[in-house]
Protein backbone atom coordinates (compact mmCIF):
# COMPACT_ATOMS: atom_id res chain seq x y z
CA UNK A 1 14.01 16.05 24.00
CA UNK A 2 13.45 18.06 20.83
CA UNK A 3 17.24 18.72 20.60
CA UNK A 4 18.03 15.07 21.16
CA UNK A 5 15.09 14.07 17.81
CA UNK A 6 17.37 16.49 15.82
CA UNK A 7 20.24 15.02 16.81
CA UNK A 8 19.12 11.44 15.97
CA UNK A 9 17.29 12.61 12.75
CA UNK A 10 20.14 13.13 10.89
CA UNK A 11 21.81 10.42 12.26
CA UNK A 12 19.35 7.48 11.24
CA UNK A 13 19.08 9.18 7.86
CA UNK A 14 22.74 8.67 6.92
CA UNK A 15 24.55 5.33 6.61
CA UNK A 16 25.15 2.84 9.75
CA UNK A 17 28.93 2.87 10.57
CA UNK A 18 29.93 1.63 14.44
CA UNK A 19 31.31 4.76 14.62
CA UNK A 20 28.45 6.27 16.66
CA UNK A 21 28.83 9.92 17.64
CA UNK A 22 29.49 10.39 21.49
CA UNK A 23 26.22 13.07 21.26
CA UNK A 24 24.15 9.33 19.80
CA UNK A 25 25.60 7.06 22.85
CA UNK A 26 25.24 9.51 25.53
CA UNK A 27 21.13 10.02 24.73
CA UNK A 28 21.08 5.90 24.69
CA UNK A 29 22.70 5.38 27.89
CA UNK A 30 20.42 8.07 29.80
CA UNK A 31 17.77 5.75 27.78
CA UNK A 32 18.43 2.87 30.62
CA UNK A 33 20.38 1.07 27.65
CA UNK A 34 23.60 -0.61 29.52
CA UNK A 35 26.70 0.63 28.65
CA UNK A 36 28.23 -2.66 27.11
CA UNK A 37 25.18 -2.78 24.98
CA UNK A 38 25.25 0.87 23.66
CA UNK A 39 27.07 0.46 20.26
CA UNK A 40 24.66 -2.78 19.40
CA UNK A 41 21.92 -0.86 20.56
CA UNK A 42 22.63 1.91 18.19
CA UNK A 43 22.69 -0.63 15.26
CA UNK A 44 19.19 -2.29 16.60
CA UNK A 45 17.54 1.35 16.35
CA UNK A 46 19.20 2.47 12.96
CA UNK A 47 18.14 -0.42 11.05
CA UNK A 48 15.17 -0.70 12.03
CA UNK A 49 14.27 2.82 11.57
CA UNK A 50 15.17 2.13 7.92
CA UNK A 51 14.24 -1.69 7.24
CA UNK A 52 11.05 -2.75 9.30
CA UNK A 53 11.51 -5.85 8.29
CA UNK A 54 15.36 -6.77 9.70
CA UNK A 55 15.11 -10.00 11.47
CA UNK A 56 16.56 -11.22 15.16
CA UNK A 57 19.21 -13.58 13.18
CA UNK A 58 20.51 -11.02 11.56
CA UNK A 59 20.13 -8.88 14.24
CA UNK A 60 22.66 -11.28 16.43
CA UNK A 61 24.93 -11.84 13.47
CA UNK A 62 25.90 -8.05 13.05
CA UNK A 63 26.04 -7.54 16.92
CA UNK A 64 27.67 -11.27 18.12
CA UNK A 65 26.00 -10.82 20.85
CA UNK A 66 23.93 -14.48 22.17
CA UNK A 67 20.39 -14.80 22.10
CA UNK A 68 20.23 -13.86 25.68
CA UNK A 69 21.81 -10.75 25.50
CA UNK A 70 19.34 -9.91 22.50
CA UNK A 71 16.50 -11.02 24.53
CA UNK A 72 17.39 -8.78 27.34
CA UNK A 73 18.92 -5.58 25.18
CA UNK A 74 15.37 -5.68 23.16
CA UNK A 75 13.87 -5.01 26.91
CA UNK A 76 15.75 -2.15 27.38
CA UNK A 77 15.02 -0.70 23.99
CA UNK A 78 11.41 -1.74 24.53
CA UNK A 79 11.18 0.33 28.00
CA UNK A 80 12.53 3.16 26.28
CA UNK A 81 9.87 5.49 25.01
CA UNK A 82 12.07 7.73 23.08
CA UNK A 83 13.71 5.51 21.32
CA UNK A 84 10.78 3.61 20.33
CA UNK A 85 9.52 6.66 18.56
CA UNK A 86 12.87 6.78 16.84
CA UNK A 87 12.46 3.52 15.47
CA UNK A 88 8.84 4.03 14.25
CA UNK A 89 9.01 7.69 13.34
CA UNK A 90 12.74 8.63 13.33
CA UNK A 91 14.21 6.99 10.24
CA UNK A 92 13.31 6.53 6.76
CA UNK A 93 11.27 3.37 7.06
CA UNK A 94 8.65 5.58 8.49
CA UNK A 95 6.35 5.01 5.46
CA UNK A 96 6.59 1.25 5.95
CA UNK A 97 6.06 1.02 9.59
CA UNK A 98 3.04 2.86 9.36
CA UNK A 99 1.51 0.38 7.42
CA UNK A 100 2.93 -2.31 9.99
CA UNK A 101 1.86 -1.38 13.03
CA UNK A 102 -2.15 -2.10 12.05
CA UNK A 103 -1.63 -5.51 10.81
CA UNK A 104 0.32 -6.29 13.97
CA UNK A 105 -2.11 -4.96 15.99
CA UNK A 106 -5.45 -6.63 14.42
CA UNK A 107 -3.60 -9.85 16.03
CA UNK A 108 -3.89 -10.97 12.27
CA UNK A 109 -0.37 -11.34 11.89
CA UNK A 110 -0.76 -14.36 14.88
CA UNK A 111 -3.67 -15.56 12.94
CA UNK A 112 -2.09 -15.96 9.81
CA UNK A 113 1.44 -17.94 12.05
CA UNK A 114 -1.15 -19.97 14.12
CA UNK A 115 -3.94 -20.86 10.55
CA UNK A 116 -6.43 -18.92 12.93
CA UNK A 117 -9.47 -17.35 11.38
CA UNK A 118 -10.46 -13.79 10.71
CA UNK A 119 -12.35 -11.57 8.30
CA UNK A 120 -9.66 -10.18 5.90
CA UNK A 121 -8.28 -6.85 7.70
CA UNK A 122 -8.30 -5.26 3.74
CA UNK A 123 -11.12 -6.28 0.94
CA UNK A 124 -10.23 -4.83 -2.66
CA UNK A 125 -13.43 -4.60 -4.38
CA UNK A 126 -12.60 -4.84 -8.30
CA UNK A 127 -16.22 -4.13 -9.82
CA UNK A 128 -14.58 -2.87 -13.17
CA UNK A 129 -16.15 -5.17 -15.81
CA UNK A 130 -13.64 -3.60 -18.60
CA UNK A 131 -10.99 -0.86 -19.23
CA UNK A 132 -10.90 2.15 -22.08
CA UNK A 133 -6.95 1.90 -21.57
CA UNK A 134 -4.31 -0.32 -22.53
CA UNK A 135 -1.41 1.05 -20.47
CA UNK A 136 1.38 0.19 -21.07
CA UNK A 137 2.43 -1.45 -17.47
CA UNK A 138 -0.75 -2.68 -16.51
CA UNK A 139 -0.96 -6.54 -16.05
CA UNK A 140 -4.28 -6.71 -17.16
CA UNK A 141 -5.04 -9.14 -20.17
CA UNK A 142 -6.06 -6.75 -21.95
CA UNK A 143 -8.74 -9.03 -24.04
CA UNK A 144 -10.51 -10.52 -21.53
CA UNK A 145 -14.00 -8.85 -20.83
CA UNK A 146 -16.41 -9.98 -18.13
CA UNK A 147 -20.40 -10.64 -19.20
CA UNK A 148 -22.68 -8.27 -19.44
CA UNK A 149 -25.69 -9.41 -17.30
CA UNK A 150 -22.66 -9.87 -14.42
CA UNK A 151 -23.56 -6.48 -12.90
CA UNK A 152 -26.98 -7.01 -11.21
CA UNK A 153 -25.66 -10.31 -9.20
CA UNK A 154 -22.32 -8.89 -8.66
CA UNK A 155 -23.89 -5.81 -6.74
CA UNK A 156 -25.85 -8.51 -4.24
CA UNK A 157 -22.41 -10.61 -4.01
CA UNK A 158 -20.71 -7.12 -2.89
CA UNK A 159 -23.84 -6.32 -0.08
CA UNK A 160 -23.51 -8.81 1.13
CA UNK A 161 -19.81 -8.57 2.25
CA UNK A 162 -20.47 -5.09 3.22
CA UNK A 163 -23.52 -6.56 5.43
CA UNK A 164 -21.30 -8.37 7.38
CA UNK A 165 -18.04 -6.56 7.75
CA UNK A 166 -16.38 -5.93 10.96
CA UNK A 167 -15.67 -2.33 11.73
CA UNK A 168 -11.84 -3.32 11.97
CA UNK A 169 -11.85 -4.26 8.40
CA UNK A 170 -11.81 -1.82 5.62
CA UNK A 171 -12.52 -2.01 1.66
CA UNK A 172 -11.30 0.42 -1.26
CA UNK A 173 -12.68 0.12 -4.12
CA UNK A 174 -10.80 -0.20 -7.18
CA UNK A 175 -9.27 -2.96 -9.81
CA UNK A 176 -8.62 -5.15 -11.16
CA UNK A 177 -10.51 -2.95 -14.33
CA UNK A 178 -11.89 -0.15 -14.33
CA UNK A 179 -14.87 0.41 -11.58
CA UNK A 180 -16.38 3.27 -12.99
CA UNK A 181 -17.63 0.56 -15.86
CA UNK A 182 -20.03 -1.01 -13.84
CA UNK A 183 -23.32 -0.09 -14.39
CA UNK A 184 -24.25 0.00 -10.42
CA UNK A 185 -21.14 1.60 -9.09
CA UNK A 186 -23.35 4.50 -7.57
CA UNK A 187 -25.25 1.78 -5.30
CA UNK A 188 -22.09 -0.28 -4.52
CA UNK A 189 -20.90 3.30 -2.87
CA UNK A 190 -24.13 3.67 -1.14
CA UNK A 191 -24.69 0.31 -0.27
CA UNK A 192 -20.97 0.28 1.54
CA UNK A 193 -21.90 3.50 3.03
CA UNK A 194 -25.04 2.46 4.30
CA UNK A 195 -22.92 -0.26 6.09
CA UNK A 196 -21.13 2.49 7.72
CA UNK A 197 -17.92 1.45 6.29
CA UNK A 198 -15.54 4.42 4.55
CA UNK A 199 -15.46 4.05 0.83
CA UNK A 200 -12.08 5.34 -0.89
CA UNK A 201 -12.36 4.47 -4.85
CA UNK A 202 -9.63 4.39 -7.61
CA UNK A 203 -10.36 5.52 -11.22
CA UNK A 204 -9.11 6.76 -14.53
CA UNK A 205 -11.78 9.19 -14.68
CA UNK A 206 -12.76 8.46 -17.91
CA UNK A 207 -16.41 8.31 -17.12
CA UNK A 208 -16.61 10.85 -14.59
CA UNK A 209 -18.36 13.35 -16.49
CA UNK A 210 -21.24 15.41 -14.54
CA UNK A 211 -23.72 13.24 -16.75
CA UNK A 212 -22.31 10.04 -15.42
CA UNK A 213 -22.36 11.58 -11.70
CA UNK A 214 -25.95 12.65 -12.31
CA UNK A 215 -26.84 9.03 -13.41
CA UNK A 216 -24.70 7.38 -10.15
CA UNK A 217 -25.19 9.88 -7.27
CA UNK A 218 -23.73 7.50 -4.62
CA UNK A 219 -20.22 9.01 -6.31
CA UNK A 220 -20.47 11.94 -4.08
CA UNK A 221 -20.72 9.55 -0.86
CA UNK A 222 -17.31 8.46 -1.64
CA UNK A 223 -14.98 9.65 1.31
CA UNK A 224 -11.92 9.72 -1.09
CA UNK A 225 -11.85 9.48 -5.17
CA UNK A 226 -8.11 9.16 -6.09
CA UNK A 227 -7.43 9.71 -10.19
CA UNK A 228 -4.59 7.54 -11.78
CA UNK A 229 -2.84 10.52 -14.04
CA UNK A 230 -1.14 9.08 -17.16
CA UNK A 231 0.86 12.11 -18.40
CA UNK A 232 1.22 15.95 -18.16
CA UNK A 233 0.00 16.49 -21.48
CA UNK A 234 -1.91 14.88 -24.50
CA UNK A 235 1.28 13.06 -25.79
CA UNK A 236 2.56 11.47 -22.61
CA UNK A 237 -1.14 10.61 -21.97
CA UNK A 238 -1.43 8.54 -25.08
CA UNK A 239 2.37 6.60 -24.70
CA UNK A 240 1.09 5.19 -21.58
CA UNK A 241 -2.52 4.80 -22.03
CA UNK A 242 -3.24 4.58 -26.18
CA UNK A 243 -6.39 6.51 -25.97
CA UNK A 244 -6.60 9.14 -27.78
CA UNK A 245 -8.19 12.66 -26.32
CA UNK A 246 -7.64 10.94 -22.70
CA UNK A 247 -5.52 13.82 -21.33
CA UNK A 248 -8.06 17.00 -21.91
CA UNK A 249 -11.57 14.82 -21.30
CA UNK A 250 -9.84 13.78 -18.01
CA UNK A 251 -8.48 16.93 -16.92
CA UNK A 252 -12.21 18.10 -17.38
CA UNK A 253 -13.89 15.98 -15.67
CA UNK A 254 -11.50 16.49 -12.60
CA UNK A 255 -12.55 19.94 -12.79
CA UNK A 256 -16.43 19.76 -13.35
CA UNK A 257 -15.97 16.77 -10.59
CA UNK A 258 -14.35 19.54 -7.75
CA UNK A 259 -17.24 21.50 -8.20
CA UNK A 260 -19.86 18.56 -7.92
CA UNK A 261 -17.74 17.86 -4.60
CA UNK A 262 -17.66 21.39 -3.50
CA UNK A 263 -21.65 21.74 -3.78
CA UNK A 264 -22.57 18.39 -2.38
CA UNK A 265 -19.98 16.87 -0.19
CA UNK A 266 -17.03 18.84 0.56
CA UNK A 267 -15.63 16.36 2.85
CA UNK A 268 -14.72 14.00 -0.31
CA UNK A 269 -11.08 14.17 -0.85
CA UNK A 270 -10.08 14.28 -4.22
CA UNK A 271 -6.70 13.40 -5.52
CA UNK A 272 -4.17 12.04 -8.02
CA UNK A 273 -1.77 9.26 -8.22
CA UNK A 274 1.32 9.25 -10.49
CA UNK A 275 3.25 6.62 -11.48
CA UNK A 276 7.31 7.82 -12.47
CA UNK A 277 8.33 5.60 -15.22
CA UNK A 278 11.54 6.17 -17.38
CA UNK A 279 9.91 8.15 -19.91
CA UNK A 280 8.10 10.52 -17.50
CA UNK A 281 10.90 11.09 -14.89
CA UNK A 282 11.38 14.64 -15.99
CA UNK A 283 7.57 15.22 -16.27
CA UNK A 284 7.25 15.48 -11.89
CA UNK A 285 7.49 19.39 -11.55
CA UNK A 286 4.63 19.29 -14.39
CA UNK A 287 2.18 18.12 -12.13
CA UNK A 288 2.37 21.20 -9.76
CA UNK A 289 1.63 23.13 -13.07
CA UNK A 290 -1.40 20.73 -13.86
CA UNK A 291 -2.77 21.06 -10.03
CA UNK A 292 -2.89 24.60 -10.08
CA UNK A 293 -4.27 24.91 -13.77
CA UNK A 294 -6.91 22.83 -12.42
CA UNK A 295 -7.61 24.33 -9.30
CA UNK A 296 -7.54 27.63 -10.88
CA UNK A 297 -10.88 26.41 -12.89
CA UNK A 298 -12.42 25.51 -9.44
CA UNK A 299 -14.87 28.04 -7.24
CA UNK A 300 -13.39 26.65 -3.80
CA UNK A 301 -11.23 23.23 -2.43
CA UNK A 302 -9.17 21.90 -5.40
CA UNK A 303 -7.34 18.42 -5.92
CA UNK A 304 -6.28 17.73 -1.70
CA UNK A 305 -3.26 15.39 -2.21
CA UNK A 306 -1.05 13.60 -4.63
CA UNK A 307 0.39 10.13 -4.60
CA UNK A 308 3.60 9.79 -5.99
CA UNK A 309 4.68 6.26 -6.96
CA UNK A 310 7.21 4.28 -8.70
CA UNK A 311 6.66 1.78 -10.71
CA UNK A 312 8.16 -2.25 -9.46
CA UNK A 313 6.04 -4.44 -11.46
CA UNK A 314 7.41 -4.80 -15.45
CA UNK A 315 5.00 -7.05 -17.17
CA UNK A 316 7.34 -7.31 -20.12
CA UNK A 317 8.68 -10.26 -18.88
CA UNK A 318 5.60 -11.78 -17.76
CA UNK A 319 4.35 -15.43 -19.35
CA UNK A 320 2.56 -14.56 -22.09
CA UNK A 321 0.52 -17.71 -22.59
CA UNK A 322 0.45 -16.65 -26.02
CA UNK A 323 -1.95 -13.89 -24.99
CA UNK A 324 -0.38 -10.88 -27.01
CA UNK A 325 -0.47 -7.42 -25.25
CA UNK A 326 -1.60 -4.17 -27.33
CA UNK A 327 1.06 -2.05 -25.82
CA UNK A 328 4.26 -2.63 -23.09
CA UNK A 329 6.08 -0.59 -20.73
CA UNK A 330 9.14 -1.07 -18.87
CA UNK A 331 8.54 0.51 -15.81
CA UNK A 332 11.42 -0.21 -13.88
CA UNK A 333 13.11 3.06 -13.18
CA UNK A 334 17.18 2.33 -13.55
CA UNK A 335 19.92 3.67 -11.03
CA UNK A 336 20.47 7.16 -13.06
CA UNK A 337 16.53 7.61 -12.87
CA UNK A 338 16.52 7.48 -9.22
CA UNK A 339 19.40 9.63 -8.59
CA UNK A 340 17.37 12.01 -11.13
CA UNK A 341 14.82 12.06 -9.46
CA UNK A 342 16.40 14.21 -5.95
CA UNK A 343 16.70 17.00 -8.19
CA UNK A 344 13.72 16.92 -9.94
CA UNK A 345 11.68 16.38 -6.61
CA UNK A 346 13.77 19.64 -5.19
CA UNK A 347 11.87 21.25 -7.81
CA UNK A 348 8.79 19.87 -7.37
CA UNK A 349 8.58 20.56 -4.31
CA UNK A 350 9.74 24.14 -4.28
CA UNK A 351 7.03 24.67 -7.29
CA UNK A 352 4.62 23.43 -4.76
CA UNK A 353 5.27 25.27 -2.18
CA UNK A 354 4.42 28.32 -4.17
CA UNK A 355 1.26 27.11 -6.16
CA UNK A 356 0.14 24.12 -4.49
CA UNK A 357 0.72 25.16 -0.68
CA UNK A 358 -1.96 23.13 0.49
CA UNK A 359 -1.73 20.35 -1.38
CA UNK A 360 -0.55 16.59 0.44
CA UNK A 361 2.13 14.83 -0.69
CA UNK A 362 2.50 11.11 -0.56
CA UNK A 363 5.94 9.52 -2.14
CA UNK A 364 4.97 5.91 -0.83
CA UNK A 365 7.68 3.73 0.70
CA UNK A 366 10.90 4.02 -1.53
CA UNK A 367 10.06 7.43 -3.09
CA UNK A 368 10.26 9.02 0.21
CA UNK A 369 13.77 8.74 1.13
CA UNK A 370 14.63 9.86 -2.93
CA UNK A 371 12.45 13.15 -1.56
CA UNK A 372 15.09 13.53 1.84
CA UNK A 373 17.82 13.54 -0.84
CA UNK A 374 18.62 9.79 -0.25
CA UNK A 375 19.15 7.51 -3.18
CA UNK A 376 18.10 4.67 -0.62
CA UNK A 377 17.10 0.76 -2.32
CA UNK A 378 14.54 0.29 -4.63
CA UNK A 379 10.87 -0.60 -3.07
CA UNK A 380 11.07 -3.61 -1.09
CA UNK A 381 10.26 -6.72 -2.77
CA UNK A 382 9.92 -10.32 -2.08
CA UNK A 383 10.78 -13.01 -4.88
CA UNK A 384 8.27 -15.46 -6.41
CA UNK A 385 9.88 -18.07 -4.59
CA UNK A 386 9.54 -16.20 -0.82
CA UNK A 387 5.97 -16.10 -1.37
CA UNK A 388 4.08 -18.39 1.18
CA UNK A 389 2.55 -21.16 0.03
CA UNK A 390 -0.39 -20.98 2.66
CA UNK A 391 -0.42 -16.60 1.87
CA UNK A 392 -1.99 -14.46 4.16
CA UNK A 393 -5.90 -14.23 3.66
CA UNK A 394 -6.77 -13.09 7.05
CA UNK A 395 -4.92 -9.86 6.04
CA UNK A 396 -5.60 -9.50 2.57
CA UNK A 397 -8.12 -10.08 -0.17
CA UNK A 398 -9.44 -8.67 -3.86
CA UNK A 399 -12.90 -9.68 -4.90
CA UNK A 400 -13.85 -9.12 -8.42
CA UNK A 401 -17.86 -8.70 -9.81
CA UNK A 402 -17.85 -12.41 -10.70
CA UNK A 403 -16.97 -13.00 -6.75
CA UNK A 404 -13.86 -14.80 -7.33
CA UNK A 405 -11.33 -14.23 -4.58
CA UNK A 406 -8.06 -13.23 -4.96
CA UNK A 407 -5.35 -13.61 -2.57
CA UNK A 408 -2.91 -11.29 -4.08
CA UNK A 409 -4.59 -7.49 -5.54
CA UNK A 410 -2.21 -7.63 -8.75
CA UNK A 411 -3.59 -11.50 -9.56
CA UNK A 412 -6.91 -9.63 -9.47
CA UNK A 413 -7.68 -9.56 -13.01
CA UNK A 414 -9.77 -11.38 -15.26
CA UNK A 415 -7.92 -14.34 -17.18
CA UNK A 416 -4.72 -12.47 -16.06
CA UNK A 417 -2.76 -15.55 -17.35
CA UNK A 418 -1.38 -17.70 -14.37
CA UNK A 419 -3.55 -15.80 -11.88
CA UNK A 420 -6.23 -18.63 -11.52
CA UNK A 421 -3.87 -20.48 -8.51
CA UNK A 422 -4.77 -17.80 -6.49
CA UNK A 423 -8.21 -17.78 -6.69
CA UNK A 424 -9.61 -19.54 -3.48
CA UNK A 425 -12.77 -19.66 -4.38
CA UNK A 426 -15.91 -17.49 -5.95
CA UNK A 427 -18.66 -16.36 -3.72
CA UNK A 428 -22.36 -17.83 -4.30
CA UNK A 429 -25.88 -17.46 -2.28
CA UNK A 430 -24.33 -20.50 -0.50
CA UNK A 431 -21.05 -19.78 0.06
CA UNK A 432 -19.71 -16.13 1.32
CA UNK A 433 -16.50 -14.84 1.43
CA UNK A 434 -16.26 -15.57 5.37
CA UNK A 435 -16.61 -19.55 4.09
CA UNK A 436 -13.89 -19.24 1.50
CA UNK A 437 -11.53 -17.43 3.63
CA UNK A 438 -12.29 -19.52 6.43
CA UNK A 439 -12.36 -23.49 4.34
CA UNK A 440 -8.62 -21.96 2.32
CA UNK A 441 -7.04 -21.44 6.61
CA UNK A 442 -8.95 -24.91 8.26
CA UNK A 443 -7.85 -26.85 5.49
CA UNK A 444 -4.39 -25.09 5.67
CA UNK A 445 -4.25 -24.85 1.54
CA UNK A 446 -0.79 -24.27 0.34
CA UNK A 447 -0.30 -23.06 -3.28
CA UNK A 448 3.36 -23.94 -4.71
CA UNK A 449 4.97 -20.21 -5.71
CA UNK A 450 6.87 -20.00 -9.06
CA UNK A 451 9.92 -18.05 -9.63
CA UNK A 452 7.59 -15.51 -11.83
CA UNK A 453 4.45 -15.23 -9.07
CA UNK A 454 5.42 -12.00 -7.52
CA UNK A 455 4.13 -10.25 -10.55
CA UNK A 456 1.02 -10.98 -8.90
CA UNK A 457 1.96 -8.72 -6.00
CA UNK A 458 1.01 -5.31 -5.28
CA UNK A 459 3.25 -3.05 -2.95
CA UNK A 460 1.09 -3.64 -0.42
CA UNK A 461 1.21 -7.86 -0.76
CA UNK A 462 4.81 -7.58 -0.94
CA UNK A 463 5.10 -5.95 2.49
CA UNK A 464 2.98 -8.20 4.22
CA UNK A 465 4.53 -11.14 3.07
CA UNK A 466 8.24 -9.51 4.05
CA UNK A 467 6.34 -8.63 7.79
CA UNK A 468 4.89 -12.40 8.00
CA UNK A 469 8.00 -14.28 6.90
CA UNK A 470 10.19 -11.70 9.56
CA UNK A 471 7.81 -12.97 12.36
CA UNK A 472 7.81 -16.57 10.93
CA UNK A 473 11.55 -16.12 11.37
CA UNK A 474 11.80 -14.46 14.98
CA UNK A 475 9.17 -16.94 16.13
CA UNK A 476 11.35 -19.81 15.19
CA UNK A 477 14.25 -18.63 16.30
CA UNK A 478 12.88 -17.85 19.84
CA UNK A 479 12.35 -14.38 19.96
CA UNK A 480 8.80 -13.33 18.74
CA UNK A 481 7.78 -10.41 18.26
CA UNK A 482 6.53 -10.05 22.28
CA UNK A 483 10.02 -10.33 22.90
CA UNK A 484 12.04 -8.13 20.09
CA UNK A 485 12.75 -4.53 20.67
CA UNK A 486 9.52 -2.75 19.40
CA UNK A 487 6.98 -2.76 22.07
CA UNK A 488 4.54 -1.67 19.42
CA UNK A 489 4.73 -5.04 17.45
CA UNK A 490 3.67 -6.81 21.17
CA UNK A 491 0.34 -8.27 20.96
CA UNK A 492 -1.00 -10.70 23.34
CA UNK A 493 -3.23 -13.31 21.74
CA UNK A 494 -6.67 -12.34 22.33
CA UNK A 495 -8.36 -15.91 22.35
CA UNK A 496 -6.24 -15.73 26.28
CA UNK A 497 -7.14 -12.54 27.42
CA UNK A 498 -10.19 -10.82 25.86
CA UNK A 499 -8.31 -7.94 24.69
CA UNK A 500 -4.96 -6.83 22.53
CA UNK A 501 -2.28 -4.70 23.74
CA UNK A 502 -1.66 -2.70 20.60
CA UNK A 503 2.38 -1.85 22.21
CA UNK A 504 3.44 1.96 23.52
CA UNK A 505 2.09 3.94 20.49
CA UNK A 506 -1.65 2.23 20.16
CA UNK A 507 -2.94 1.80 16.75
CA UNK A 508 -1.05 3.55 13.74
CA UNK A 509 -2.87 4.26 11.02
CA UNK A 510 -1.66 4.81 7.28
């Protein structure tokens, strides 16, 4: 079996042709898959090793084969255990399917088809009341500034959601602005912990000096504290972020951070997130060199992963509303940046392997196949006008320390212009989130997109919608999900039989 995962590795990470090697159709047919049906097969598992999201239309177009035949095919593919784990771990849409699989299995993927109710399966929590940066693709207005005296009442709005949070839902805590500028950050943590719910946070890291810890101890309760990195060195620092001195008070407080961490709670990962623009393509193998300079000023664990992302979301083309911005970025990496980037990941990665041995690597969902030495397609994306109008609540939420709720996490900030469609409603003593969520489905609420809306999108929101509209599209067509070829994506309704069947591999968690 190990032989034959080779085999199909390398297969499903080069091009579809119908040219399938005799090695390829001679592991499908001892699959059960019928002979007739082996070279359509062979298309069903590559593409949807690489795109998740390929539909049962287009699925029949490319194989003429009758809805029928699908039907039955997808129950061969579906009995196959093998070749399941081809099509969720084999190809290069690992990353994506991994995020899948959860939402499908929650049942609130049904819930959001059917305008069923249930407590959003993700809850940002944006407690930032204001930024020190003004970088340069954020789509923050970077003007707008929340009141003071918000801080107290926010921190009761945000128990209270943790009070009443199912264990199948999860929060991270992030923005939206930055969180470490609220004044009772430290009890949000420990509130959310006390709730038994894991607490991941997001920050610049601005304010994480040991006297800020010191005054916020519920910090150190975090399970995960991920730092945003703006640039390998003071210059790069300041073209993204326009604060001066940003690079070397951040890099210090990383440090004097890892050995808070180490003392008190060594179980708190600590890592960084890097966003490749343009201008900091060549800058990747520098972060090996900035990991080990910090580690090197640790006594025990260093920095435990790294996020490696690319940027989708240019806000220089954004409506303005006449709100001018203090500084721009064009984020979008071109066609020559990408192809760049294999080398300059072959070197990151071989400079890891001999300072950073230890350290995790995450390149996201596009990044990934760039890092297998695959140009691949740009991150997955859905236009402004693919958005659905009724969105997806029951999966996804951002609350922000005034309590309005945000369907989408990038509409998330305050007097983001064009953001306030999305805001279903803000939480008081006599209305909680539950209501909102709950009056937005009953009331099925549809919000017209524009063309421009998917700026309001995070990677995240993007995938979801793609996942939703695919099933929207199967279900239509007469194949849902129950009856496509990835037994993992089968969940029967739980209203009819107390319990979900989360498909062959279970849960999968990202």
């Amino acid at each position: 079996m190990s032989s034959n995962l080779q085999i199909f590795q390398s297969w499903l990470y080069k091009e579809y042709s119908d040219d399938v090697p005799n090695d390829i159709i001679n592991v499908i047919e001892n699959e059960g898959i019928p002979k007739r049906w082996v070279t359509s097969a062979s298309r069903i598992i590559h593409r949807l090793s690489e795109k998740p999201w390929y539909t049962q239309k287009e699925i029949i177009q490319e194989t003429n084969l009758s809805k029928d035949e699908i039907i039955k095919l997808n129950v061969a593919i579906r009995n196959s255990e093998f070749l399941q784990n081809l099509i969720i771990n084999g190809g290069i849409g690992e990353k994506y399917w991994k995020t899948i699989i959860p939402l499908i299995s929650s049942n609130s993927v049904n819930n959001v088809l059917n305008y069923k109710y249930n407590f959003p399966i993700r809850v940002g929590i944006y407690p930032g009341i204001s930024c020190m940066f003004y970088c340069g693709f954020c789509g923050r207005n970077q003007q707008a500034r929340y009141r003071s005296n918000i801080q107290s009442e926010s921190l009761e709005m945000f128990k209270d959601i943790f009070e009443v949070m199912p264990k199948t839902s999860t929060i991270s805590i992030s923005g939206g602005l930055e969180p470490l500028t609220h004044s009772k950050i430290g009890e949000i943590i420990s509130i959310a912990k006390s709730c038994g719910i894991r607490v991941p946070l997001i920050t610049n890291a601005n304010n994480l000096t040991n006297g800020f810890v010191e005054k916020h101890p519920g910090i150190l309760e975090l399970d995960s504290l991920r730092v945003s990195l703006y640039g390998i060195d003071e210059e790069s620092t300041y073209l993204v972020t326009r604060k001066k001195g940003a690079y070397s008070l951040v890099k210090n407080n990383i440090i004097n951070f890892l050995k808070l961490r180490n003392k008190s709670n060594p179980d708190l990962k600590v890592g960084l997130n890097y966003i490749v623009i343009p201008e900091n393509v060549d800058h990747v193998p520098k972060l090996i060199d900035y990991i080990a300079e910090v580690n090197n000023n640790v006594d025990g664990s260093g920095i435990d992963f790294i996020t490696i992302r690319e940027d989708f979301g240019s806000v220089t083309d954004a409506i303005s509303d006449g709100i001018e911005r203090t500084h721009e970025l064009d984020g979008f990496l071109s066609a020559a940046d990408r192809k760049n980037l294999i080398d300059t990941f072959k070197e990151f990665n071989r400079k890891k392997e001999i300072q950073c041995p230890t350290v995790k690597v995450d390149f996201g969902y596009a990044l990934v196949q760039i890092n297998e030495g695959i140009l691949g397609d740009q991150i997955k994306m859905v236009s402004g006008t693919d958005m659905r109008k009724s969105a997806y609540p029951q999966v996804s939420v951002a609350v922000d320390s005034y309590g309005d709720v945000f369907l989408y996490r990038e509409a998330g900030f305050l007097d983001r212009p064009g953001n306030d469609k999305f805001i279903i409603g803000r939480i008081t003593k006599e209305k909680s989130l539950e209501d909102i969520v709950m009056d937005f489905i009953n009331n099925k609420t549809e919000i017209e997109p524009h063309v421009n809306d998917a700026r309001f999108m995070d990677a995240f929101d993007h995938l979801a919608t793609i996942l939703i509209n695919q099933a929207q599209d199967d279900k239509d067509l007469g194949i849902p999900f129950k009856l496509g070829p990835v037994s993992a994506r089968n969940v029967i309704d739980i209203e009819k039989t107390g319990q979900k069947k989360n498909g062959l591999f279970g849960t999968i968690h990202q």
